[in-house]
C-alpha atoms as a PDB file:
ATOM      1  CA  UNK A   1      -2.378 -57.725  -0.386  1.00  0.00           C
ATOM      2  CA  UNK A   2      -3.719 -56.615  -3.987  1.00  0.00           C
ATOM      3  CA  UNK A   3      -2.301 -58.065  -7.020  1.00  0.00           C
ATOM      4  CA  UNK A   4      -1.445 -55.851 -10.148  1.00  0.00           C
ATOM      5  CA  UNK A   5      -4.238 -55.433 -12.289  1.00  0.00           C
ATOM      6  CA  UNK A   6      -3.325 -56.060 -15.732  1.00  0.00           C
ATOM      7  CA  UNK A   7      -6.521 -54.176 -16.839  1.00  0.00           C
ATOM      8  CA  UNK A   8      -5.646 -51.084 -18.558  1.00  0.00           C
ATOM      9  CA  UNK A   9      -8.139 -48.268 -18.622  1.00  0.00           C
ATOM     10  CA  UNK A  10      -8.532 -46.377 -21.774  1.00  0.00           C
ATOM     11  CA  UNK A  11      -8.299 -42.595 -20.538  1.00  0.00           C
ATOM     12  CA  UNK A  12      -9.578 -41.284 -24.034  1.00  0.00           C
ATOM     13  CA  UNK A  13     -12.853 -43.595 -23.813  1.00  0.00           C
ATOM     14  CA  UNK A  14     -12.963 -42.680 -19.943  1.00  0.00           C
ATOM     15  CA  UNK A  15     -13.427 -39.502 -20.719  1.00  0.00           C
ATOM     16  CA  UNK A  16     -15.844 -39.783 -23.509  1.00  0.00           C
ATOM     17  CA  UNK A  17     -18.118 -42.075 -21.211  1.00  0.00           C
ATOM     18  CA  UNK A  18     -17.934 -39.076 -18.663  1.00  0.00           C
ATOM     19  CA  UNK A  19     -18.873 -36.392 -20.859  1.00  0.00           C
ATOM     20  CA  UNK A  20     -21.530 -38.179 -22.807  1.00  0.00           C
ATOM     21  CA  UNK A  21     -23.115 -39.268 -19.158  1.00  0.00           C
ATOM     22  CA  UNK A  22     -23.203 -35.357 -18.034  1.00  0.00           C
ATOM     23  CA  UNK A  23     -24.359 -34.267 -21.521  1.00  0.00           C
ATOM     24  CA  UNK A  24     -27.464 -36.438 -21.331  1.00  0.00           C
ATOM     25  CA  UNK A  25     -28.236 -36.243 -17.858  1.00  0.00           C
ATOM     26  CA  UNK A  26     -27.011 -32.801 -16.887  1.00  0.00           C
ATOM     27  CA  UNK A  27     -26.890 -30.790 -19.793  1.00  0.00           C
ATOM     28  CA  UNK A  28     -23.492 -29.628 -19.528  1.00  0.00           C
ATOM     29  CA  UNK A  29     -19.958 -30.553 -19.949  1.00  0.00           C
ATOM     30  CA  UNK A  30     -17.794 -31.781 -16.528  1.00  0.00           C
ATOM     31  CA  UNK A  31     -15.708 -29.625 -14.932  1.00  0.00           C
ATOM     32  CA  UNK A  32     -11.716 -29.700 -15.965  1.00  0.00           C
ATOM     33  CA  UNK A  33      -9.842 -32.460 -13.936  1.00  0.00           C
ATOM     34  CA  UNK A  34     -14.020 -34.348 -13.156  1.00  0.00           C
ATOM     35  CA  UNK A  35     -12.810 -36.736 -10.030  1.00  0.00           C
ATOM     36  CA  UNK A  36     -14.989 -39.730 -11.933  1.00  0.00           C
ATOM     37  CA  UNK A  37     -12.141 -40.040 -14.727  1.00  0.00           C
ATOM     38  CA  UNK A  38      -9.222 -40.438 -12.130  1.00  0.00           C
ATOM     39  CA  UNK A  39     -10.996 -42.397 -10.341  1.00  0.00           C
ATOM     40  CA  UNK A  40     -12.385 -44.895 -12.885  1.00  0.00           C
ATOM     41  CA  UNK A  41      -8.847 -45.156 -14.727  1.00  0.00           C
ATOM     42  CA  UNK A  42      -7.369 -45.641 -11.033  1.00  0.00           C
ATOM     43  CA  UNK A  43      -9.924 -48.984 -10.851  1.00  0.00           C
ATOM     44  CA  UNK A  44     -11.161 -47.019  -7.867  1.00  0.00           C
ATOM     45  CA  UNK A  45     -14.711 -46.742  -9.342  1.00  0.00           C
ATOM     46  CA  UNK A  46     -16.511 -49.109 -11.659  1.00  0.00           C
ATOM     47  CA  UNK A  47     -18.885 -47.586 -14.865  1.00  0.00           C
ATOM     48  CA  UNK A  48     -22.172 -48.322 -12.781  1.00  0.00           C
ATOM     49  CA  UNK A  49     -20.616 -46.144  -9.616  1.00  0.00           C
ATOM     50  CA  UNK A  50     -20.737 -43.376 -12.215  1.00  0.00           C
ATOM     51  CA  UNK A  51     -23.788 -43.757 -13.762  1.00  0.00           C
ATOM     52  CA  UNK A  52     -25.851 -44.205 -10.414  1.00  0.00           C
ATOM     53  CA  UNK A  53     -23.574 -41.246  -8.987  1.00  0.00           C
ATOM     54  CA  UNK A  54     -24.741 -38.731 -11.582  1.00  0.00           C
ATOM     55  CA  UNK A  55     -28.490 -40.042 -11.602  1.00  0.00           C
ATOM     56  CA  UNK A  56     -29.152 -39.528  -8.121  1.00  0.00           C
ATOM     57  CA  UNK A  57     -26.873 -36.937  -7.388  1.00  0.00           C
ATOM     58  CA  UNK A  58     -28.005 -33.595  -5.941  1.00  0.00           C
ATOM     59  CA  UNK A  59     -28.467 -31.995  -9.544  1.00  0.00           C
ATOM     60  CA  UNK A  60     -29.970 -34.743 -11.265  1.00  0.00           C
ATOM     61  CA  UNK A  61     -32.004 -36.021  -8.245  1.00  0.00           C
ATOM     62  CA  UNK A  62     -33.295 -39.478  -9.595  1.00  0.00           C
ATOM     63  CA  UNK A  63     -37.015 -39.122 -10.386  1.00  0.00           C
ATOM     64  CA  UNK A  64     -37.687 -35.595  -9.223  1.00  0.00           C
ATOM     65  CA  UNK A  65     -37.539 -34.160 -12.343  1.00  0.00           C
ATOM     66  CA  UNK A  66     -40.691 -36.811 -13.784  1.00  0.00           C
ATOM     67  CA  UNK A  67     -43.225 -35.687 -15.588  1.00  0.00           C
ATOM     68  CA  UNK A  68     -45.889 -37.592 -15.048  1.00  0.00           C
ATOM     69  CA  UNK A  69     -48.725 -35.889 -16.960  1.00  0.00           C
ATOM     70  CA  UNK A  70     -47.548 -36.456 -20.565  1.00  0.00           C
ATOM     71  CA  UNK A  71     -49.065 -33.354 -22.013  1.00  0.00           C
ATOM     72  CA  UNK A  72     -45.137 -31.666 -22.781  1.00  0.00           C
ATOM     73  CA  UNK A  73     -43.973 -32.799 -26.020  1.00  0.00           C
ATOM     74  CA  UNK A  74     -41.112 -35.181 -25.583  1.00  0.00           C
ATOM     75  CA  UNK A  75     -37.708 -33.348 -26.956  1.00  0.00           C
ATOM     76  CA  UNK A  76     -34.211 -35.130 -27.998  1.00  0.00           C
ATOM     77  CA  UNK A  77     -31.790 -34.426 -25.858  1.00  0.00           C
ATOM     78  CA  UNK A  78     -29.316 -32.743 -28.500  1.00  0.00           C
ATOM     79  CA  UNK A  79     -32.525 -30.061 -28.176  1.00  0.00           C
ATOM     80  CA  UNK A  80     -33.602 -30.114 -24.709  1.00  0.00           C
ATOM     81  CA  UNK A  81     -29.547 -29.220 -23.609  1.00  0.00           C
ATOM     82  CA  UNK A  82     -27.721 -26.433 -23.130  1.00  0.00           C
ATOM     83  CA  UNK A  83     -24.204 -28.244 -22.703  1.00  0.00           C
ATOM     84  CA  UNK A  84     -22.346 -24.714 -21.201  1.00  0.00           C
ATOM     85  CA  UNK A  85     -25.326 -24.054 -18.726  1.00  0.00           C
ATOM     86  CA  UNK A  86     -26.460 -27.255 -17.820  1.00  0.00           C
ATOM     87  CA  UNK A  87     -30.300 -27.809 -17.525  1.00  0.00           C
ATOM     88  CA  UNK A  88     -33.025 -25.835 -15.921  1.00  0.00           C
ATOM     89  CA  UNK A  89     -32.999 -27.102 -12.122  1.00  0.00           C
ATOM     90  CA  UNK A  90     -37.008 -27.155 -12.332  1.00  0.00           C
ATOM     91  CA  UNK A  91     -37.361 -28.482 -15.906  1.00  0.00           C
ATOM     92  CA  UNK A  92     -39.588 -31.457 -15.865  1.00  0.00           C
ATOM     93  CA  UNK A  93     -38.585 -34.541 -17.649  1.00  0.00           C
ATOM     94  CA  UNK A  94     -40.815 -36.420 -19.833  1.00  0.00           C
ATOM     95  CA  UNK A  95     -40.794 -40.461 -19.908  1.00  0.00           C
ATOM     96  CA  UNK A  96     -39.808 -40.386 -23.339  1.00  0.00           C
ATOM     97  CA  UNK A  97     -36.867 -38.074 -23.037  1.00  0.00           C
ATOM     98  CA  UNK A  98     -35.260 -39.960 -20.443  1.00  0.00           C
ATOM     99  CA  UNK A  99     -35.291 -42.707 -22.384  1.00  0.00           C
ATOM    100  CA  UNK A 100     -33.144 -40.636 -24.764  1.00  0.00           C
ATOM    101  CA  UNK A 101     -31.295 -39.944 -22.065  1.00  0.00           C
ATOM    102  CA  UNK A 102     -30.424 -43.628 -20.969  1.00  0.00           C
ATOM    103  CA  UNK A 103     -29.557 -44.029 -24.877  1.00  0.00           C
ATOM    104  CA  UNK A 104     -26.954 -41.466 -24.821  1.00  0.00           C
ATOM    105  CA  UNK A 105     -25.749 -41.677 -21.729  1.00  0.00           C
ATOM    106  CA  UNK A 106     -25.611 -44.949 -20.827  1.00  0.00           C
ATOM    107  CA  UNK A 107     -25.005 -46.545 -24.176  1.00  0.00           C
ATOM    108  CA  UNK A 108     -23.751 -43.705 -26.304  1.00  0.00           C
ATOM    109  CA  UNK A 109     -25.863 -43.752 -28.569  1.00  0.00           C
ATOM    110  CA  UNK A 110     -29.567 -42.998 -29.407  1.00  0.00           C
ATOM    111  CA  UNK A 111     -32.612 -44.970 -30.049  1.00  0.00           C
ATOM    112  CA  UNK A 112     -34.785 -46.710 -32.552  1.00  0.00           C
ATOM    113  CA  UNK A 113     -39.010 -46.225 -32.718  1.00  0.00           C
ATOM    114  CA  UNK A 114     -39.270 -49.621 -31.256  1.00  0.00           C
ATOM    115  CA  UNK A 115     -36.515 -49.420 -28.774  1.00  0.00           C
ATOM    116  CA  UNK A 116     -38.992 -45.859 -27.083  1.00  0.00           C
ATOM    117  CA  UNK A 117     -41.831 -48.010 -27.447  1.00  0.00           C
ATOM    118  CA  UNK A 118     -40.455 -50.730 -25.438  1.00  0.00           C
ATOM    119  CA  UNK A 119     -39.492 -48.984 -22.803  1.00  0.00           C
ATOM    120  CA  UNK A 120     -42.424 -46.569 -22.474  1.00  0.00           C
ATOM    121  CA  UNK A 121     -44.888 -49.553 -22.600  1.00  0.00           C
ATOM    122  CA  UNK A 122     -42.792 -51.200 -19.273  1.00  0.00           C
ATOM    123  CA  UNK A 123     -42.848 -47.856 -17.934  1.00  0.00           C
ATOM    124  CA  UNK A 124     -46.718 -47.428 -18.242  1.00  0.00           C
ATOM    125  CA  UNK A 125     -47.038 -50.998 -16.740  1.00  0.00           C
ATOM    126  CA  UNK A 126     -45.735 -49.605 -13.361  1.00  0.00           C
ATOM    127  CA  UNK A 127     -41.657 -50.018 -14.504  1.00  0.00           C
ATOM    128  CA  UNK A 128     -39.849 -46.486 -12.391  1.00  0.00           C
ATOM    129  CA  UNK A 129     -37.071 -44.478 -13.926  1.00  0.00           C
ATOM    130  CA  UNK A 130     -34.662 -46.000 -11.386  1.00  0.00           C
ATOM    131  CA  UNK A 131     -35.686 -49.382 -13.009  1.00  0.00           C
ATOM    132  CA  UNK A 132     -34.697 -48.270 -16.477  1.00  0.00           C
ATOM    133  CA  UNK A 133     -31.758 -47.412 -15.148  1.00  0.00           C
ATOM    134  CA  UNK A 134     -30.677 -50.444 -13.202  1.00  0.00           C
ATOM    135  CA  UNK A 135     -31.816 -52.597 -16.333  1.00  0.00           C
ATOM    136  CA  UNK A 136     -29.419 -50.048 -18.803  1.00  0.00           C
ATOM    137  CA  UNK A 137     -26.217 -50.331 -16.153  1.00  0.00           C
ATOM    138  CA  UNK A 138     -27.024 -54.394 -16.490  1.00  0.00           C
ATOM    139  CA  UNK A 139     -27.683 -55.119 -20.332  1.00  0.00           C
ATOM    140  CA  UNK A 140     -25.403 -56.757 -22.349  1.00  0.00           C
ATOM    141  CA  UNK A 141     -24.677 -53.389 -24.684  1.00  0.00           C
ATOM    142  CA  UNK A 142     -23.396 -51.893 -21.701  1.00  0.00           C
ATOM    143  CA  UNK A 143     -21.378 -54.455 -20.879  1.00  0.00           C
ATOM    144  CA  UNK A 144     -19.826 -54.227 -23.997  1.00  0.00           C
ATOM    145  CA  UNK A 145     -19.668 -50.523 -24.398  1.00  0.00           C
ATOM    146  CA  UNK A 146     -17.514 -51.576 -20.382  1.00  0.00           C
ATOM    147  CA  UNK A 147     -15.630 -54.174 -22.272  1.00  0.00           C
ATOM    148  CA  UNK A 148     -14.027 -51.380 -25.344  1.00  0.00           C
ATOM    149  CA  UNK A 149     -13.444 -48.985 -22.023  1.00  0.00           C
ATOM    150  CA  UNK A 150     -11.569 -51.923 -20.106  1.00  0.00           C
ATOM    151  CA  UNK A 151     -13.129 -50.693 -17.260  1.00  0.00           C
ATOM    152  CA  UNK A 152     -14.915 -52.727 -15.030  1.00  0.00           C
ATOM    153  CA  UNK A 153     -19.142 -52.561 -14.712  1.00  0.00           C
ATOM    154  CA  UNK A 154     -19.602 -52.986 -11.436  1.00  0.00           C
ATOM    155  CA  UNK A 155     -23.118 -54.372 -10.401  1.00  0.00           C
ATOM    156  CA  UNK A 156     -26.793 -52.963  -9.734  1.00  0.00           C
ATOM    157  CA  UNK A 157     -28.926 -54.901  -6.693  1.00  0.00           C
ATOM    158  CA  UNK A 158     -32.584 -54.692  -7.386  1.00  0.00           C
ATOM    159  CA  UNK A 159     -32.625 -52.725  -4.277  1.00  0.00           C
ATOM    160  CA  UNK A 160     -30.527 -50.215  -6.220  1.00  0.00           C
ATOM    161  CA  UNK A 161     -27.050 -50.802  -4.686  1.00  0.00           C
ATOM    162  CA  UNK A 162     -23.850 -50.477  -6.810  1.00  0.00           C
ATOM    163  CA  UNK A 163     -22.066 -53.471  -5.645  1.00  0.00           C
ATOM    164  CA  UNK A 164     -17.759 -53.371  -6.477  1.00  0.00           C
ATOM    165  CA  UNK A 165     -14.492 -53.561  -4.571  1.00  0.00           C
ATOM    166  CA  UNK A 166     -11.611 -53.204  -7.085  1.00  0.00           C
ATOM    167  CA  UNK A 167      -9.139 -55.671  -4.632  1.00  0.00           C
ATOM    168  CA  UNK A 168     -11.863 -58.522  -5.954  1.00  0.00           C
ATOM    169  CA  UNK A 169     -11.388 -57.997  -9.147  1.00  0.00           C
ATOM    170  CA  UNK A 170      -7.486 -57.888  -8.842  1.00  0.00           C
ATOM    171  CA  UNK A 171      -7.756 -61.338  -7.006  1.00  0.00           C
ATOM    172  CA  UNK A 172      -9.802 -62.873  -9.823  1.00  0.00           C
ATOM    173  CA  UNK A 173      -7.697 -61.495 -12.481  1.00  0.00           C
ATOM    174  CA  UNK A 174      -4.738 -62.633 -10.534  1.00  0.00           C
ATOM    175  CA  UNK A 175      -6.082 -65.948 -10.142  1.00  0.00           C
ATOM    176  CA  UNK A 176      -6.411 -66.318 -13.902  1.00  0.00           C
ATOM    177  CA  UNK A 177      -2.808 -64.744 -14.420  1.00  0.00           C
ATOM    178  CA  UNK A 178      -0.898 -67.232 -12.311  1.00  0.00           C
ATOM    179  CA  UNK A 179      -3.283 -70.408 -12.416  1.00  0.00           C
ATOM    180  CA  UNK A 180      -4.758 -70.215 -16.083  1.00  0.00           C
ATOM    181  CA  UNK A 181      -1.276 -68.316 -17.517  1.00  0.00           C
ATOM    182  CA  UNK A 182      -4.464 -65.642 -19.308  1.00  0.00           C
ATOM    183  CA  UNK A 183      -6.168 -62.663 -18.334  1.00  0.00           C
ATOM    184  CA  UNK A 184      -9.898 -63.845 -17.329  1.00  0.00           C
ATOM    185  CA  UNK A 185     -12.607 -63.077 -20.110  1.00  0.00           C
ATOM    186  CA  UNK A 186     -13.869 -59.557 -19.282  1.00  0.00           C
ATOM    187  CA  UNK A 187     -17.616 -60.958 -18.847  1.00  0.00           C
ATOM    188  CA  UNK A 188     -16.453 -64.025 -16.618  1.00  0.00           C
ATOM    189  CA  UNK A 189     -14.716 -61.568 -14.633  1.00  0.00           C
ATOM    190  CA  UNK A 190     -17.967 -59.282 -14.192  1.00  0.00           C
ATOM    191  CA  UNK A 191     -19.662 -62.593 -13.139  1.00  0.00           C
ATOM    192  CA  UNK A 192     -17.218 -63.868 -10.625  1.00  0.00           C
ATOM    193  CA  UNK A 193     -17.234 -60.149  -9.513  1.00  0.00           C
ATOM    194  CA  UNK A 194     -20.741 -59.768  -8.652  1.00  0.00           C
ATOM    195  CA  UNK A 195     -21.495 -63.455  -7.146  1.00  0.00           C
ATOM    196  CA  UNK A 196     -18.423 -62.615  -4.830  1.00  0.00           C
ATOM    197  CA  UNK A 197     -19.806 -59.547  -3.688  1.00  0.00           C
ATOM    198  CA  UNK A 198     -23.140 -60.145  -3.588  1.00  0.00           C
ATOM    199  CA  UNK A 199     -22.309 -63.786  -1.444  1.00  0.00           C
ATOM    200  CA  UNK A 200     -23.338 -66.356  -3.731  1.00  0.00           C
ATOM    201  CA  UNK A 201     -19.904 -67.170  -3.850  1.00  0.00           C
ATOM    202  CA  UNK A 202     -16.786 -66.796  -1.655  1.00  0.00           C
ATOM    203  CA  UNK A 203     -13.316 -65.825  -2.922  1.00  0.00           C
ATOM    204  CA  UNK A 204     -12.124 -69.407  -1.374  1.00  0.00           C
ATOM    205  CA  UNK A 205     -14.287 -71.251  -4.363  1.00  0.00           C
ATOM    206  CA  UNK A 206     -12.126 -69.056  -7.016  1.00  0.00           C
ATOM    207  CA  UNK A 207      -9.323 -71.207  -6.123  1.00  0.00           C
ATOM    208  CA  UNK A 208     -11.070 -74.832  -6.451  1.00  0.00           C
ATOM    209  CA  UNK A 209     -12.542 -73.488  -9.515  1.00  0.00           C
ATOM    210  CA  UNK A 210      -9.201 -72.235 -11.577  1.00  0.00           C
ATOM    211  CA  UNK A 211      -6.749 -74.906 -10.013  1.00  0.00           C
ATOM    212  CA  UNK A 212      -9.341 -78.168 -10.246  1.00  0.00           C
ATOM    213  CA  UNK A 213     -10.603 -77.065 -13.915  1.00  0.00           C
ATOM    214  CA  UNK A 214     -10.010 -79.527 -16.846  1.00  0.00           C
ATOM    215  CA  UNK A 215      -8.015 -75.741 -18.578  1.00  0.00           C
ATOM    216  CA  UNK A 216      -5.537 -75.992 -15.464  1.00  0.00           C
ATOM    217  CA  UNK A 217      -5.549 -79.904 -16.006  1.00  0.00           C
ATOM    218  CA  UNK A 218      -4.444 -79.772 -18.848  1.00  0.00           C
ATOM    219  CA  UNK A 219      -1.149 -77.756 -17.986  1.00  0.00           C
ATOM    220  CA  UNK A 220       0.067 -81.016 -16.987  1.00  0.00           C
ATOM    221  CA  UNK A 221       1.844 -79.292 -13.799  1.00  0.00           C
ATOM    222  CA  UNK A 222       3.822 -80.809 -11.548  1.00  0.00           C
ATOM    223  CA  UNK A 223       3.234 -80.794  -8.042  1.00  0.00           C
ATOM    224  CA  UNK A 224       5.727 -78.186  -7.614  1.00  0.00           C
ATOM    225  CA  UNK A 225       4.586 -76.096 -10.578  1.00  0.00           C
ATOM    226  CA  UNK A 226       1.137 -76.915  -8.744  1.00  0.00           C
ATOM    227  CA  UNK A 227       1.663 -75.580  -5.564  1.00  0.00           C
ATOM    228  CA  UNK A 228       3.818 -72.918  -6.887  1.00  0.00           C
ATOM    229  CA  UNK A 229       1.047 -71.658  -8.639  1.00  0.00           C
ATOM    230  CA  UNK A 230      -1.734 -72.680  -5.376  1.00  0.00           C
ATOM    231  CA  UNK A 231       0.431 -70.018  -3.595  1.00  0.00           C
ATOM    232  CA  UNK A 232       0.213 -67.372  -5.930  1.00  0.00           C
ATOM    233  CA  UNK A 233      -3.776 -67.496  -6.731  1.00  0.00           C
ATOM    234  CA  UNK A 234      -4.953 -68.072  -2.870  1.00  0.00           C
ATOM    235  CA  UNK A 235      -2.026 -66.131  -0.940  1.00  0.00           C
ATOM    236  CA  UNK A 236      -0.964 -63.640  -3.854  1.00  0.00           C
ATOM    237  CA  UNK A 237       2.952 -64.452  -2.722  1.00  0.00           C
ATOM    238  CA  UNK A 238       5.710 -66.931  -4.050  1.00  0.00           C
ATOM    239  CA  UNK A 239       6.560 -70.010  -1.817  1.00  0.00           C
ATOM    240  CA  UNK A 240       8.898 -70.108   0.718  1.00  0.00           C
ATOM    241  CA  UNK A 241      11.212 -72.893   0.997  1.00  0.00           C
ATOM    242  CA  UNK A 242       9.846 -74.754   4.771  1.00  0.00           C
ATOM    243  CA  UNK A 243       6.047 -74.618   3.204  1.00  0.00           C
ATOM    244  CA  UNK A 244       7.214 -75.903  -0.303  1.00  0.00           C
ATOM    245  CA  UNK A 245       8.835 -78.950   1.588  1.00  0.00           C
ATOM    246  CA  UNK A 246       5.662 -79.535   3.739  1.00  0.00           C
ATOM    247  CA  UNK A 247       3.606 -79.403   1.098  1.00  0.00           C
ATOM    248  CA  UNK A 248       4.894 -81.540  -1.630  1.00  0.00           C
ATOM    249  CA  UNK A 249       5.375 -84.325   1.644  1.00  0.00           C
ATOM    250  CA  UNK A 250       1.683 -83.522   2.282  1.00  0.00           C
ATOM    251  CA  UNK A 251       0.661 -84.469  -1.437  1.00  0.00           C
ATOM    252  CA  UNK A 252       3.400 -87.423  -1.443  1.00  0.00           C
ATOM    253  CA  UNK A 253       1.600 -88.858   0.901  1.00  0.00           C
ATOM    254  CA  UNK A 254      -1.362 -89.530  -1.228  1.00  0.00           C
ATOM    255  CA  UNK A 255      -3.756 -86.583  -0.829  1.00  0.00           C
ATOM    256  CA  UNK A 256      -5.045 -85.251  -4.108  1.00  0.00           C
ATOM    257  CA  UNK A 257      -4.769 -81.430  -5.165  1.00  0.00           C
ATOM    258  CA  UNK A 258      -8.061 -80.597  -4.556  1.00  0.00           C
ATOM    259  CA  UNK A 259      -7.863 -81.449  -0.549  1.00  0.00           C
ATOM    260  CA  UNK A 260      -4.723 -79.490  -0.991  1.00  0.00           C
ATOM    261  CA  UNK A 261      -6.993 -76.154  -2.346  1.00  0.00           C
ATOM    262  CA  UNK A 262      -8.816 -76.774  -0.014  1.00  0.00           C
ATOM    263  CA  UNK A 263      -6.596 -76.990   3.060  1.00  0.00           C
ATOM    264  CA  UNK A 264      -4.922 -73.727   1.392  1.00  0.00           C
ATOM    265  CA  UNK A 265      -8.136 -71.890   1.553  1.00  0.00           C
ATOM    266  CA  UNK A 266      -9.088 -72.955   4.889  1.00  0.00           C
ATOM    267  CA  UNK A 267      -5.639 -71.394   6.510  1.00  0.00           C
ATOM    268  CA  UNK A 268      -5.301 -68.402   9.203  1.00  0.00           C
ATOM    269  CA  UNK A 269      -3.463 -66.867   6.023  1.00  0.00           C
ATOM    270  CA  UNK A 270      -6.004 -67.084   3.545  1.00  0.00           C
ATOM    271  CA  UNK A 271      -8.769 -65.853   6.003  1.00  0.00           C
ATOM    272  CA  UNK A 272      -6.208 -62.685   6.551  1.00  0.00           C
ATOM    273  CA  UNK A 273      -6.046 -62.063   2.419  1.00  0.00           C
ATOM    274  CA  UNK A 274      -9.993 -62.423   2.602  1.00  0.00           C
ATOM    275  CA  UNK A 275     -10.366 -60.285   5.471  1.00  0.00           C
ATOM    276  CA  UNK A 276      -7.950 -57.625   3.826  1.00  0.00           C
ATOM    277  CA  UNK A 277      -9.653 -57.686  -0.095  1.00  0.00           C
ATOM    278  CA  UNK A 278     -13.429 -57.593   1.808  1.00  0.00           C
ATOM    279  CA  UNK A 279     -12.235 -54.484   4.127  1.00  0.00           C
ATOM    280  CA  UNK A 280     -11.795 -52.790   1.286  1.00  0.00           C
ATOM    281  CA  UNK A 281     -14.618 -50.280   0.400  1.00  0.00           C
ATOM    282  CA  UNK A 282     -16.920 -51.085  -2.472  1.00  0.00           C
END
């Protein structure tokens, strides 16, 4: 099952993110009809699967372009590109213009004195050039830069995986939809995204927590509104009639609304909704 996302891509800023990512890194404009906007509006991708895509693709090649000896002078990269040619395949890359580079691609923007010297002192102490760019994909001013795209960040591992399955980020937006009657804030989403698919949480605690929090509480629901809505965030479906009955006897009978969650979550039906968001590939 997968929910409709109510998250609405902006094309336009899609395809400004793309083409300021291959300007900086690859010196050149996409190709007409680039796969990473389709696929990023579709929700298929998230922002970090493109940055990390382009980084360590073939013509980028992650650190292999590194200059290590710091004799070239560092160049911006308006001058160091060629935006019709792309860049010279063997062209080393100092450590200062790649931190331009993370500037404009990753951020859009470029950098301040003390922002270089920052990074080029952590770089010194023994920090890589994939660590820049794991800590760039996670900072807050990308998240941001995410948040006025509406497209979803994704997550970075320290081991340098991009962690994100669209179908979990439909379920938690769904849950918020049809429990909380509000789209999830875009950040809380991100969170609930990443401790999902990185297994500090499961998608059966999303239910407890939406359903059993003081904001649902205070919706004053009644048990039929309740389990209305208990079908709609765990099973993504509307109740049928037989269930309805069985459950509203079930919570007659004195249990509370939390063992009822958590019965829900526990079900051969739930476990098939899990089993079909976490097949998905991330």
């Amino acid at each position: 099952p997968e929910p409709a996302d109510p998250r609405k891509v902006d094309p336009q800023e899609t395809h400004n993110m793309v083409l300021g990512v291959y300007n900086a890194f690859l010196g050149r404009n996409p190709e007409p009809g680039c796969a990473w906007e389709g696929q990023i509006t579709s929700g298929a991708m998230s922002l970090a699967g493109l940055v990390h895509g382009v980084y360590f693709g073939a013509e980028f090649g992650g650190s292999r372009l590194r200059d290590e000896s710091g004799t070239p002078a560092p160049k911006s990269v308006s001058d160091s590109q060629t935006l019709l040619d792309g860049r010279d395949p063997d062209e080393k890359i100092t450590d200062e213009e790649f931190i331009h580079i993370l500037y404009s691609g990753i951020l859009g923007r470029e950098p301040g004195d003390a922002e270089v010297d920052a990074w080029m002192e952590k770089l010194s102490g023994g920090a890589s050039w994939d660590d820049l760019v794991r800590a760039f994909i996670m900072s807050d001013e990308f998240l941001l830069r995410c948040q006025r795209i509406n497209a979803s960040r994704g997550w970075v591992t320290e081991n340098g995986d991009v962690l994100y399955n669209k179908n979990i980020y439909y379920f938690i937006q769904n849950a918020y939809l049809t429990g909380l009657k509000r789209l999830g804030e875009f950040s809380g989403v991100e969170v609930w995204a990443y401790m999902i698919n990185s297994g500090e949480l499961s998608l059966a605690d999303l239910p407890m927590h939406v359903l059993n929090s003081p904001e649902y509480q205070a919706l004053n629901t009644t048990d039929e509104e309740f389990l209305t809505d208990l079908y709609a965030v765990a099973l993504l479906r509307e109740p049928d009639a037989p269930g309805m009955a069985a459950w509203l006897e079930y919570l007659s009978s004195g249990k509370t609304r939390a063992q009822a969650i958590a019965d829900f979550t526990a079900s051969e039906e739930f476990l098939a909704v899990v089993e079909s968001i976490l097949s998905e590939e991330q």
